[in-house]
C-alpha atoms as a PDB file:
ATOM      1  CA  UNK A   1       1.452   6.347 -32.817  1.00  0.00           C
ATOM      2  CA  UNK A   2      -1.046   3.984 -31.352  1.00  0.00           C
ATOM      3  CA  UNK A   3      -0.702   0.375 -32.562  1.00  0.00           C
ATOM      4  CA  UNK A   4      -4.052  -0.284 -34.454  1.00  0.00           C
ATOM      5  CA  UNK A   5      -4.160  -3.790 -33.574  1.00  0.00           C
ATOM      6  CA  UNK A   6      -5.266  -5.252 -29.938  1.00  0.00           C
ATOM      7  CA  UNK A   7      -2.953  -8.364 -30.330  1.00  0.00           C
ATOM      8  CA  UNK A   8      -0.594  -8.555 -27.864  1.00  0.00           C
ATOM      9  CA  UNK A   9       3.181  -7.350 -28.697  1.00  0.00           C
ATOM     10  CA  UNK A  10       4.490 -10.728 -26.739  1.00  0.00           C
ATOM     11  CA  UNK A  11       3.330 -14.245 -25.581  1.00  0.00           C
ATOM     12  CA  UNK A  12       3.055 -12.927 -22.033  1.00  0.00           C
ATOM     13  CA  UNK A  13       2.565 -16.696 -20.697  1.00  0.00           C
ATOM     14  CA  UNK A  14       5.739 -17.463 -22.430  1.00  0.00           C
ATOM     15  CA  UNK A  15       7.849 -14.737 -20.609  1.00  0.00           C
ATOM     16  CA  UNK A  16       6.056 -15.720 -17.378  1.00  0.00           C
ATOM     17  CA  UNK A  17       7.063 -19.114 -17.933  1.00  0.00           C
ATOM     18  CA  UNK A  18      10.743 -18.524 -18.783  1.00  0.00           C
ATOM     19  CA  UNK A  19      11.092 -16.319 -15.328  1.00  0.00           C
ATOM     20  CA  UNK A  20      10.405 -12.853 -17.006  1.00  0.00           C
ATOM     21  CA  UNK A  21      12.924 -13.404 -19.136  1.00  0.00           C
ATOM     22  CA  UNK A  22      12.719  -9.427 -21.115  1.00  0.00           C
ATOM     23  CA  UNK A  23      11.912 -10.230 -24.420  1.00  0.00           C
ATOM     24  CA  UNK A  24      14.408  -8.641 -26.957  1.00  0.00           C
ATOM     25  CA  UNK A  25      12.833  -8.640 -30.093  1.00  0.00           C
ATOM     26  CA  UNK A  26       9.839  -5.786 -28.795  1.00  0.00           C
ATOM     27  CA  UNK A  27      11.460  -2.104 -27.671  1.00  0.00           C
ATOM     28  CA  UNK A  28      11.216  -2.064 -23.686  1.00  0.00           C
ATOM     29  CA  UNK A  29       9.395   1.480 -23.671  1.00  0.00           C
ATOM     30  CA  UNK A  30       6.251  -1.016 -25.655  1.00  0.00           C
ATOM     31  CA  UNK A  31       6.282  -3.725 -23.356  1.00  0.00           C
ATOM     32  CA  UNK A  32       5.620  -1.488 -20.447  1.00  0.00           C
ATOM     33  CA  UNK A  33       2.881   0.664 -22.110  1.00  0.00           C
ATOM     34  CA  UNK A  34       1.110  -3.276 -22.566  1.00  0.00           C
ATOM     35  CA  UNK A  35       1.809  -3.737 -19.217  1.00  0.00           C
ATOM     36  CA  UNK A  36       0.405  -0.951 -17.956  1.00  0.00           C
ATOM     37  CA  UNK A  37      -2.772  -0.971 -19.462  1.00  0.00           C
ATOM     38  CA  UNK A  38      -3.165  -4.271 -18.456  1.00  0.00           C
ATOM     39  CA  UNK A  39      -2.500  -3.509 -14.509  1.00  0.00           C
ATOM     40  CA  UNK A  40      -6.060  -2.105 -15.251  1.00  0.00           C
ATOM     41  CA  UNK A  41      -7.957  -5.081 -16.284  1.00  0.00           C
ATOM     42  CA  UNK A  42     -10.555  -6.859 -14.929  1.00  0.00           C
ATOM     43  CA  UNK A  43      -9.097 -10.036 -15.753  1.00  0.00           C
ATOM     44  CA  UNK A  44      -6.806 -11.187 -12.656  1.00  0.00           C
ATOM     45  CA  UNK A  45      -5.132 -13.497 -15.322  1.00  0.00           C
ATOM     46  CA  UNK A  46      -3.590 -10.402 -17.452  1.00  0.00           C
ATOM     47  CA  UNK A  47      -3.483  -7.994 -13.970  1.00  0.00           C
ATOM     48  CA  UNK A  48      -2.676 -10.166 -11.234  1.00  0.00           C
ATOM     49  CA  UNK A  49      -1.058 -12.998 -12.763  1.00  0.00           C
ATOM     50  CA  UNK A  50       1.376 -11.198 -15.650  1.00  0.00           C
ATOM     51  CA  UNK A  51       1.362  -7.320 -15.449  1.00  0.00           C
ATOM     52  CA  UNK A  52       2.316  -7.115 -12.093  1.00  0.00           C
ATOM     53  CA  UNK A  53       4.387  -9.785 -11.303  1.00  0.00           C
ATOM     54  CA  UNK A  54       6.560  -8.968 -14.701  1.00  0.00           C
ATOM     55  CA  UNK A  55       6.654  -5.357 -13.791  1.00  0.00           C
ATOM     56  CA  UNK A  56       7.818  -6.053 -10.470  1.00  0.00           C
ATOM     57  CA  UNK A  57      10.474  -8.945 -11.128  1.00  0.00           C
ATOM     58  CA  UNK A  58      12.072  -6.307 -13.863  1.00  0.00           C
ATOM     59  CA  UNK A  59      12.008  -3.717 -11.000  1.00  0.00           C
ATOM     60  CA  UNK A  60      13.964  -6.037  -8.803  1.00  0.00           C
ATOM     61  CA  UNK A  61      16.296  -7.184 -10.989  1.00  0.00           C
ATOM     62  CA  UNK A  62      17.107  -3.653 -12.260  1.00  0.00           C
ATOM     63  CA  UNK A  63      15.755  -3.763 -15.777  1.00  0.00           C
ATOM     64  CA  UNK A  64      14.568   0.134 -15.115  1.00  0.00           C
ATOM     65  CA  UNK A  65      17.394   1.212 -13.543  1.00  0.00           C
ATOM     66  CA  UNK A  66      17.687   4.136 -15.854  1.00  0.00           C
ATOM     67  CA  UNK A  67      13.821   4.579 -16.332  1.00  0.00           C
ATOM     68  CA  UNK A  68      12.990   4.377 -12.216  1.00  0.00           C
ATOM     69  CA  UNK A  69      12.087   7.927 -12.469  1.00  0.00           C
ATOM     70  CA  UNK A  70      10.153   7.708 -15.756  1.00  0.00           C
ATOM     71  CA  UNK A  71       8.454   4.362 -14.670  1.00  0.00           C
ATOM     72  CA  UNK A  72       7.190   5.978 -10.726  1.00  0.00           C
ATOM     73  CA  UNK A  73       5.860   8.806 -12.470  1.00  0.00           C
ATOM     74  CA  UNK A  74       3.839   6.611 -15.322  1.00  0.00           C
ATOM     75  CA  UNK A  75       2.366   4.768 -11.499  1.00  0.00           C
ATOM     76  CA  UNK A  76       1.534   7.743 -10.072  1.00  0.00           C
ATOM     77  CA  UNK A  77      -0.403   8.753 -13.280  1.00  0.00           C
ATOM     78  CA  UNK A  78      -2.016   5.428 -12.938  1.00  0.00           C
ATOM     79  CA  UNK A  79      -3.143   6.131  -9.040  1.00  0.00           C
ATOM     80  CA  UNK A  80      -5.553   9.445 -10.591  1.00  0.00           C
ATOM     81  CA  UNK A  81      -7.342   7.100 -13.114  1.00  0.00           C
ATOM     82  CA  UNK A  82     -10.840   6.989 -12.661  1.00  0.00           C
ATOM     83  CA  UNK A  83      -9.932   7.941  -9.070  1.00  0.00           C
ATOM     84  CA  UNK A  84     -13.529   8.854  -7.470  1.00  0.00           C
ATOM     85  CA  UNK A  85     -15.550   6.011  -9.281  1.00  0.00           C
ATOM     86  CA  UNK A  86     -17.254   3.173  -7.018  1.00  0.00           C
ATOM     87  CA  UNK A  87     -17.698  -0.125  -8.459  1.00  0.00           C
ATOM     88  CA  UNK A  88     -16.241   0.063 -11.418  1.00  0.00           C
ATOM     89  CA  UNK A  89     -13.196  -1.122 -12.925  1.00  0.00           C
ATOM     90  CA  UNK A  90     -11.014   1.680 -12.938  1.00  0.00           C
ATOM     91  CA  UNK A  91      -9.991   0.684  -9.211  1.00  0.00           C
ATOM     92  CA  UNK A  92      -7.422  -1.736 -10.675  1.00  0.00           C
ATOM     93  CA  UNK A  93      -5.274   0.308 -12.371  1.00  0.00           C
ATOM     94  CA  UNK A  94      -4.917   2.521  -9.482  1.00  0.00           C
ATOM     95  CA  UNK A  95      -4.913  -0.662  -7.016  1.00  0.00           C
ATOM     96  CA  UNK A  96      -2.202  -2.202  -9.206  1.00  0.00           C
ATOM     97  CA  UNK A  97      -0.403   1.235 -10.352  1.00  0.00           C
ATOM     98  CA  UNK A  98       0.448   1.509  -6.090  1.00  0.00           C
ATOM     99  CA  UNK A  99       2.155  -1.810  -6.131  1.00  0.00           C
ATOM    100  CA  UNK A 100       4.140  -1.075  -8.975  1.00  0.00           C
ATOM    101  CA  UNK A 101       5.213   2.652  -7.110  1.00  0.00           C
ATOM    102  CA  UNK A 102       6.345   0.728  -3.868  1.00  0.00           C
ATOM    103  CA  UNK A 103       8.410  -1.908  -6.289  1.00  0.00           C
ATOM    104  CA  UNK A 104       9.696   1.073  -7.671  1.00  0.00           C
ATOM    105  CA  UNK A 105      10.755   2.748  -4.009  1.00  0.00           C
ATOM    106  CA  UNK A 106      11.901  -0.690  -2.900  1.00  0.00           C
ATOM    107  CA  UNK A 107      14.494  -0.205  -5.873  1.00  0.00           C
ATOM    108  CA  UNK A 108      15.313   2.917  -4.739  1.00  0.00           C
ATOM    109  CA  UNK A 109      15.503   2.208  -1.029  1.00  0.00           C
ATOM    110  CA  UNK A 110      17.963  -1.087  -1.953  1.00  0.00           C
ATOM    111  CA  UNK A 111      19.976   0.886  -4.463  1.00  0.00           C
ATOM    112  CA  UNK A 112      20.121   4.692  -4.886  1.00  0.00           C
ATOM    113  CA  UNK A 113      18.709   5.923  -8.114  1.00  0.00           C
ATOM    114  CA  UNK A 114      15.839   8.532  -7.738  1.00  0.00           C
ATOM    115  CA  UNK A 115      16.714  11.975  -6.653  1.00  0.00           C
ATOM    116  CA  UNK A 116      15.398  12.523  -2.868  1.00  0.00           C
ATOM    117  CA  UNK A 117      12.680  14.868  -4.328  1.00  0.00           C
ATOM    118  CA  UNK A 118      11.113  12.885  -6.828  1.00  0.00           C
ATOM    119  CA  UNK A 119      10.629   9.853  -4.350  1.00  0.00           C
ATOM    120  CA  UNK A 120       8.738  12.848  -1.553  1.00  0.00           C
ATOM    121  CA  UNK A 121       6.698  13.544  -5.019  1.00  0.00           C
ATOM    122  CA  UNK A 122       5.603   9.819  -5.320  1.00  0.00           C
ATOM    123  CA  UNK A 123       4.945  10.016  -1.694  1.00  0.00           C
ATOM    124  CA  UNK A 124       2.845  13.048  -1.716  1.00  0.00           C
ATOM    125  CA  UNK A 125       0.741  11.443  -4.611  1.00  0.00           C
ATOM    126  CA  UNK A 126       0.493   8.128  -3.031  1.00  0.00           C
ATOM    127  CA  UNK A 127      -0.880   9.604   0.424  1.00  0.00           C
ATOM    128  CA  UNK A 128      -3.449  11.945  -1.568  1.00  0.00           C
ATOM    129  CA  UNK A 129      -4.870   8.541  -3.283  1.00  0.00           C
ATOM    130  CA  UNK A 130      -4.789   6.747  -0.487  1.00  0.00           C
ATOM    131  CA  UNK A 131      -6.810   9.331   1.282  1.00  0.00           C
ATOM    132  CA  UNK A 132      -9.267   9.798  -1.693  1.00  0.00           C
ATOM    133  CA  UNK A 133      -9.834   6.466  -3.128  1.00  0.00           C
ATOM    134  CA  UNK A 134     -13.421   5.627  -2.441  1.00  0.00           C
ATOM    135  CA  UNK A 135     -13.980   2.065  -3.797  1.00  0.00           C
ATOM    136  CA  UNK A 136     -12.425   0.397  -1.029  1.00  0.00           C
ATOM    137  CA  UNK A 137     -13.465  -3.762  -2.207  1.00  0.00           C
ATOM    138  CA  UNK A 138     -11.103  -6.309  -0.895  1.00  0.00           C
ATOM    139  CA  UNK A 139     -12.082  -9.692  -4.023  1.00  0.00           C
ATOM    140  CA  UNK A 140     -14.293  -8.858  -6.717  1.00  0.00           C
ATOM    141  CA  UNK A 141     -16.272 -11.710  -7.620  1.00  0.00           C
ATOM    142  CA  UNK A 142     -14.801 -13.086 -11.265  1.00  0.00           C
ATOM    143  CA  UNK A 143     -12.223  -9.842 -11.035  1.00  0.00           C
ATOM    144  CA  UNK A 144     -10.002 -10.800  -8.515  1.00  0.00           C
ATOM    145  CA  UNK A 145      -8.500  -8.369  -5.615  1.00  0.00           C
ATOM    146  CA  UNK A 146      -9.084  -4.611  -6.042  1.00  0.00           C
ATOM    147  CA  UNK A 147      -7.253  -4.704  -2.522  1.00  0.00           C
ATOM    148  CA  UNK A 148      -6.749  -0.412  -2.937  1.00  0.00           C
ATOM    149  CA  UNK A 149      -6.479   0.003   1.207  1.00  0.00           C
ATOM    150  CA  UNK A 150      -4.046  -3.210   1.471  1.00  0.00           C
ATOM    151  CA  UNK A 151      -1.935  -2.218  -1.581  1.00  0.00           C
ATOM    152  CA  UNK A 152      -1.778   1.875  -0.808  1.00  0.00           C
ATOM    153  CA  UNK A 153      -0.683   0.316   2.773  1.00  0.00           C
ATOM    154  CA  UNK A 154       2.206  -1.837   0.877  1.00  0.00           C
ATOM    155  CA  UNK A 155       3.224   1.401  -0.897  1.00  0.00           C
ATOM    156  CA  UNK A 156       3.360   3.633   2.142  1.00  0.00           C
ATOM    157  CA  UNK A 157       5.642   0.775   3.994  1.00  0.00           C
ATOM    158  CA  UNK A 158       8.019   0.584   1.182  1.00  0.00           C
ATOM    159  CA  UNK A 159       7.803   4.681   1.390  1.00  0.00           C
ATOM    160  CA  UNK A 160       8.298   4.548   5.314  1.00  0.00           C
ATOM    161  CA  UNK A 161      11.391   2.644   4.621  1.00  0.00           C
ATOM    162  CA  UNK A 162      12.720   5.207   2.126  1.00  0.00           C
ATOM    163  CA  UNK A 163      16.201   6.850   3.475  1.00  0.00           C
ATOM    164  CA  UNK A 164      14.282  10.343   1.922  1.00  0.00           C
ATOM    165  CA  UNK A 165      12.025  10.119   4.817  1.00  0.00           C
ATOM    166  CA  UNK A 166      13.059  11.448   7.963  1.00  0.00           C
ATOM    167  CA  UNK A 167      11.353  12.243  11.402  1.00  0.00           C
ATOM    168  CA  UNK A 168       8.905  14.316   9.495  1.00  0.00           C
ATOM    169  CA  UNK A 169       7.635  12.398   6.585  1.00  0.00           C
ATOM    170  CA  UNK A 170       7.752   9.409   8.607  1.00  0.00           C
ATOM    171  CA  UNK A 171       5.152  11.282  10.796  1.00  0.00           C
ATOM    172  CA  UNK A 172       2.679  12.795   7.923  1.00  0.00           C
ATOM    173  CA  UNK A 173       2.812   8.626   6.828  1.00  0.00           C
ATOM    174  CA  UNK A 174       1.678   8.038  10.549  1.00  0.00           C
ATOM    175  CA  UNK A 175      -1.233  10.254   9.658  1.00  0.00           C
ATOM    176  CA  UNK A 176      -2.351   9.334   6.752  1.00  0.00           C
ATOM    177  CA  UNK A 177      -2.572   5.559   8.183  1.00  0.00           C
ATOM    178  CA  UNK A 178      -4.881   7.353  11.006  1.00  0.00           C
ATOM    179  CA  UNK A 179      -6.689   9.324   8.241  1.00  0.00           C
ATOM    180  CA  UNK A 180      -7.467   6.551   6.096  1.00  0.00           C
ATOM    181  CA  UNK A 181      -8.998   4.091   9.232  1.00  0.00           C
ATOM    182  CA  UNK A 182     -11.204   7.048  10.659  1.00  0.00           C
ATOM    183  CA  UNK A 183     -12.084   8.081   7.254  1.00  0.00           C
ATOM    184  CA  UNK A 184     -16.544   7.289   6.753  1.00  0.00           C
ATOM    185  CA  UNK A 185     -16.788   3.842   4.972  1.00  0.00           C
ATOM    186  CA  UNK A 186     -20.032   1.375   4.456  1.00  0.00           C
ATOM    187  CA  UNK A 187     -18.406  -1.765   5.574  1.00  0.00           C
ATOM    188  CA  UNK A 188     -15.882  -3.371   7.939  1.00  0.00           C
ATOM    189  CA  UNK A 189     -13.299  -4.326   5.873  1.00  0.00           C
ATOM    190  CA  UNK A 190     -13.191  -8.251   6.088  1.00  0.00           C
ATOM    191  CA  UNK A 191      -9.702  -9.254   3.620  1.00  0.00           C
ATOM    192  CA  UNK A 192      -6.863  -8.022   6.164  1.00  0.00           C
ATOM    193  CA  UNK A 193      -6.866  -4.225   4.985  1.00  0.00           C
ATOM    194  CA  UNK A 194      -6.135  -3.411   9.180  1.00  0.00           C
ATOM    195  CA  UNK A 195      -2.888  -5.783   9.364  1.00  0.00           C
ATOM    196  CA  UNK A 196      -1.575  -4.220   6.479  1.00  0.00           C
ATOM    197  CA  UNK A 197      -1.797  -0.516   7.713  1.00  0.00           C
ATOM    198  CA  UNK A 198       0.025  -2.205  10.792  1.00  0.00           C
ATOM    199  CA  UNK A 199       2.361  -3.023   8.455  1.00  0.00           C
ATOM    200  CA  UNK A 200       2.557   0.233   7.769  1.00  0.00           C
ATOM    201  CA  UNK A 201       2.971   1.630  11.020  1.00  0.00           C
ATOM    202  CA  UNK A 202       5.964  -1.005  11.284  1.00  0.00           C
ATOM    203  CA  UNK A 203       7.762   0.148   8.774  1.00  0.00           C
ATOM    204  CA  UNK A 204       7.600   3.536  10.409  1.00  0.00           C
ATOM    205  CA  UNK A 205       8.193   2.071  14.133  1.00  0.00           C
ATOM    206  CA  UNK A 206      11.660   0.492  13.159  1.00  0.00           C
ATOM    207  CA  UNK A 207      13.359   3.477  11.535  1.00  0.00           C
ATOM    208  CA  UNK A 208      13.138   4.613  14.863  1.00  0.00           C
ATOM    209  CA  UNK A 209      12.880   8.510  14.329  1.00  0.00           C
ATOM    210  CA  UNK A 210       9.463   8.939  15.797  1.00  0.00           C
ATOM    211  CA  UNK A 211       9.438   9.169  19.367  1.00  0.00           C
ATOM    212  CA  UNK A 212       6.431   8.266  22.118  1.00  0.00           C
ATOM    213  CA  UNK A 213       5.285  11.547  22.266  1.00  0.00           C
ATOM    214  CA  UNK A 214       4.702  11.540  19.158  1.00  0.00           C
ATOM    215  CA  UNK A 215       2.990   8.190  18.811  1.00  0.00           C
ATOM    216  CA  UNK A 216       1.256   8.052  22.158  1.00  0.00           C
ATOM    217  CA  UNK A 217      -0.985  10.482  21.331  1.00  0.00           C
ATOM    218  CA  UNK A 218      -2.003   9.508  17.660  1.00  0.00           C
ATOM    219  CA  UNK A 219      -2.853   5.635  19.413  1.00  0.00           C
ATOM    220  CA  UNK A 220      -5.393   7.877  21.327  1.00  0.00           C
ATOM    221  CA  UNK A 221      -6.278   9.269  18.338  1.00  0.00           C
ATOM    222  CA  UNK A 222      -7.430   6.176  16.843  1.00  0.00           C
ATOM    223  CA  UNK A 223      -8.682   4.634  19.883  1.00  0.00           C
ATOM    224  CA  UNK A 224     -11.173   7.434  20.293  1.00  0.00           C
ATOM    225  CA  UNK A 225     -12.754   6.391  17.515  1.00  0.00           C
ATOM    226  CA  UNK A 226     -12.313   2.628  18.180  1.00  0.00           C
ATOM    227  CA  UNK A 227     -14.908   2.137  21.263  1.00  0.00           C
ATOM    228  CA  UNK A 228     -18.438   0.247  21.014  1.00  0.00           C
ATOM    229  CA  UNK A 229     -20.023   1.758  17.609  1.00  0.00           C
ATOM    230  CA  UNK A 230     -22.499   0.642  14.824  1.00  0.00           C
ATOM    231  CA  UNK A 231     -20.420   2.496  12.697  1.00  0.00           C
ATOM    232  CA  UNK A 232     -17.770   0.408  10.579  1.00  0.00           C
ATOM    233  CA  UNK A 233     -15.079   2.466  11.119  1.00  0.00           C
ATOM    234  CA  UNK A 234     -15.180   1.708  14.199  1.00  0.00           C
ATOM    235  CA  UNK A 235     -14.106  -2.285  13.852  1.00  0.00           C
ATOM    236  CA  UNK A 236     -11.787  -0.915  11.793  1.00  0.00           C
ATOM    237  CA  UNK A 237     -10.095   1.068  14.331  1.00  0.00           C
ATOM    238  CA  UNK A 238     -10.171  -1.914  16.477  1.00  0.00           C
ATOM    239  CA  UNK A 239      -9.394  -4.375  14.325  1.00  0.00           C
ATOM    240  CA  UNK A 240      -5.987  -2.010  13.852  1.00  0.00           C
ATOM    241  CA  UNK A 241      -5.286  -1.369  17.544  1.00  0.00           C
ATOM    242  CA  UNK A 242      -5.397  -5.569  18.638  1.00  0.00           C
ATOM    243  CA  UNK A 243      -3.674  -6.163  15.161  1.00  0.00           C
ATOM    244  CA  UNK A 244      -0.697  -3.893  16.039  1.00  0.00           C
ATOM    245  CA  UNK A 245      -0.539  -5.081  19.765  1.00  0.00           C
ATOM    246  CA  UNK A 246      -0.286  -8.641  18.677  1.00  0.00           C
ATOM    247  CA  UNK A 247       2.493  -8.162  15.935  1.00  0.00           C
ATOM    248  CA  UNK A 248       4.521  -5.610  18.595  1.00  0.00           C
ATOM    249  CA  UNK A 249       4.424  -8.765  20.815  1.00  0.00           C
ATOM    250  CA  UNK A 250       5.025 -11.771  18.437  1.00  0.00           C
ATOM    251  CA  UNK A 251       6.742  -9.795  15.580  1.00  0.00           C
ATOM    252  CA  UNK A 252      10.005 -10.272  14.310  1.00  0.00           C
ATOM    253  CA  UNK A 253      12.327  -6.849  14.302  1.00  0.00           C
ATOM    254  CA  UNK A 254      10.734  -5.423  17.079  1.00  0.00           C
ATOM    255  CA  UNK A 255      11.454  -1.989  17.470  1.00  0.00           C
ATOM    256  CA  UNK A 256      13.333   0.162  20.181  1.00  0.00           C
ATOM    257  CA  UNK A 257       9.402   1.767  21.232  1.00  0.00           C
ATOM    258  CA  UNK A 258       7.984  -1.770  21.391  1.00  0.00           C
ATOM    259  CA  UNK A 259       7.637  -2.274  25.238  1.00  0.00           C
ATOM    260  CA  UNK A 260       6.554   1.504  25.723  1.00  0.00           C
ATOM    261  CA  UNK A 261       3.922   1.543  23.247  1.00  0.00           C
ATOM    262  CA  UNK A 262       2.749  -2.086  24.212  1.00  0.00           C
ATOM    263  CA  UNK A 263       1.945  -0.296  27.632  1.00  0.00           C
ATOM    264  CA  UNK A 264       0.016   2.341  25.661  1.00  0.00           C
ATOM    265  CA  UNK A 265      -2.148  -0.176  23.481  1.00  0.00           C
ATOM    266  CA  UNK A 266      -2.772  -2.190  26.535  1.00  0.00           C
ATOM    267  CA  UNK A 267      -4.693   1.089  28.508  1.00  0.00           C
ATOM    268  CA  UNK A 268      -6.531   1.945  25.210  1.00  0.00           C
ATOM    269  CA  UNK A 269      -7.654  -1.486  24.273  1.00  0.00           C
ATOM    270  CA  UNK A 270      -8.464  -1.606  28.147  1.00  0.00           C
ATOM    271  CA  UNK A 271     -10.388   1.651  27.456  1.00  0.00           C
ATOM    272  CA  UNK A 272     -12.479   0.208  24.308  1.00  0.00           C
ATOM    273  CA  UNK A 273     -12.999  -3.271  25.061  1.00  0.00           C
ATOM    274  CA  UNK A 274     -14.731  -2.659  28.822  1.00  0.00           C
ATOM    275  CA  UNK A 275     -16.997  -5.623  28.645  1.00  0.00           C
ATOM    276  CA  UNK A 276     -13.840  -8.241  28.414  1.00  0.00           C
ATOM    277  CA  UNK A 277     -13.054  -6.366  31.924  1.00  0.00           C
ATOM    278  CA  UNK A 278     -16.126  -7.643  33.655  1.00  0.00           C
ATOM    279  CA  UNK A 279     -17.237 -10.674  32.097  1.00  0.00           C
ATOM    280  CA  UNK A 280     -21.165 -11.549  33.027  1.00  0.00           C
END
């Protein structure tokens, strides 16, 4: 049974203020149903500011230990809500719902505690959303970030870093990165959506599984869509390309492909920037 009454079960300020200390006098299964529905309001105060970062310090510090499974599954619910709406609000609570599944995997990936197949399910859903989700807004004026890109790219680095994922997986996640920045969209993203698919792609890169055969080709996939364009997918593509050259080269953790697929970047940013070439 619903609760008839709007008021909220805790002082939510209070338990941010105390550290997310878990309150004990309110059932744990009700405080995340609040939180939940409030990862999908417009208010970055409730969303931003107290759903998430509660949710995700409990994660952590293994409040759900024996509700992981339970609690990735409510997320993934969250990531079909609304999904296929532009411009509305419902982009939150999917937006938010993704953060929540990679605190979730993180837990999982630090500690063992979701079967193998249940963490390749939350993959599976997070890569079809990710794919699908339309309303693509970085900061919504008086709402805050919607952020879907940069958060679905958080979730599929915390997935890339799951020990469930093997040379496969690890190579459908490659794909999906490539999907989502040749995938039609009305604007250049402007709020770092392209460093965090390199992030992405990093997280992939140092579990060292996929080899340069593998990853030469889908660069040149990318890049073929990354030369002079009107189209905004096209700064996209090349806004990804410089931003994973520049954190192979400067980046901490480098991994074992790093100087190969440096060499590969450099002839394909050679190949789509031809005016820095021959300066007038």
């Amino acid at each position: 049974m619903k609760r008839a009454s709007r008021e909220p079960l805790v002082d939510w300020q209070q338990v941010h203020d105390s550290d997310f200390r878990v309150p004990a006098e309110v059932a744990l299964s009700d405080l995340t149903e609040e939180l939940t529905i409030m990862l999908g309001d417009p208010d970055p105060g409730r969303r931003d500011e107290t759903a998430y970062p509660t949710l995700a310090a409990w994660v952590s510090r293994g409040v759900y230990d024996d509700l992981l499974p339970g609690l990735g599954d409510g997320m993934v619910a969250g990531l079909a809500s609304g999904l296929g709406e532009v411009g509305t609000d419902s982009v939150f609570r999917r937006s938010f719902s993704a953060l929540v599944l990679a605190e979730c995997i993180a837990r999982d990936n630090a500690r063992p505690l979701v079967l193998g197949g249940k963490v390749l399910q939350w993959g599976d859903a997070l890569a079809t959303w990710v794919l699908r989700e339309q309303d693509l807004r970085g900061h919504v004026a008086g709402k805050g970030w919607a952020h879907a890109v940069a958060h679905g790219a958080d979730a599929l680095a915390a997935l890339a870093s799951s020990p469930h994922l093997a040379r496969p997986e690890l190579t459908v996640v490659l794909d999906v990165v490539a999907d989502r920045l040749l995938a039609p969209v009305d604007a250049v993203w402007a709020h770092g959506e392209a460093d965090r698919l390199v992030g992405t792609t990093l997280a992939v890169l140092r579990r060292g599984q996929v080899p340069l055969t593998v990853l030469e080709p889908w660069v040149n996939r990318v890049a073929a869509d990354a030369g002079p364009s009107v189209e905004a997918r096209s700064a996209n593509a090349q806004a990804f390309l410089r931003g994973l050259y520049l954190q192979l080269a400067i980046g901490s953790r480098p991994p074992s492909v790093r100087a190969d697929l440096m060499l590969v970047l450099v002839g394909v940013l050679r190949s789509t920037n031809p005016g820095f070439q021959h300066p007038h």
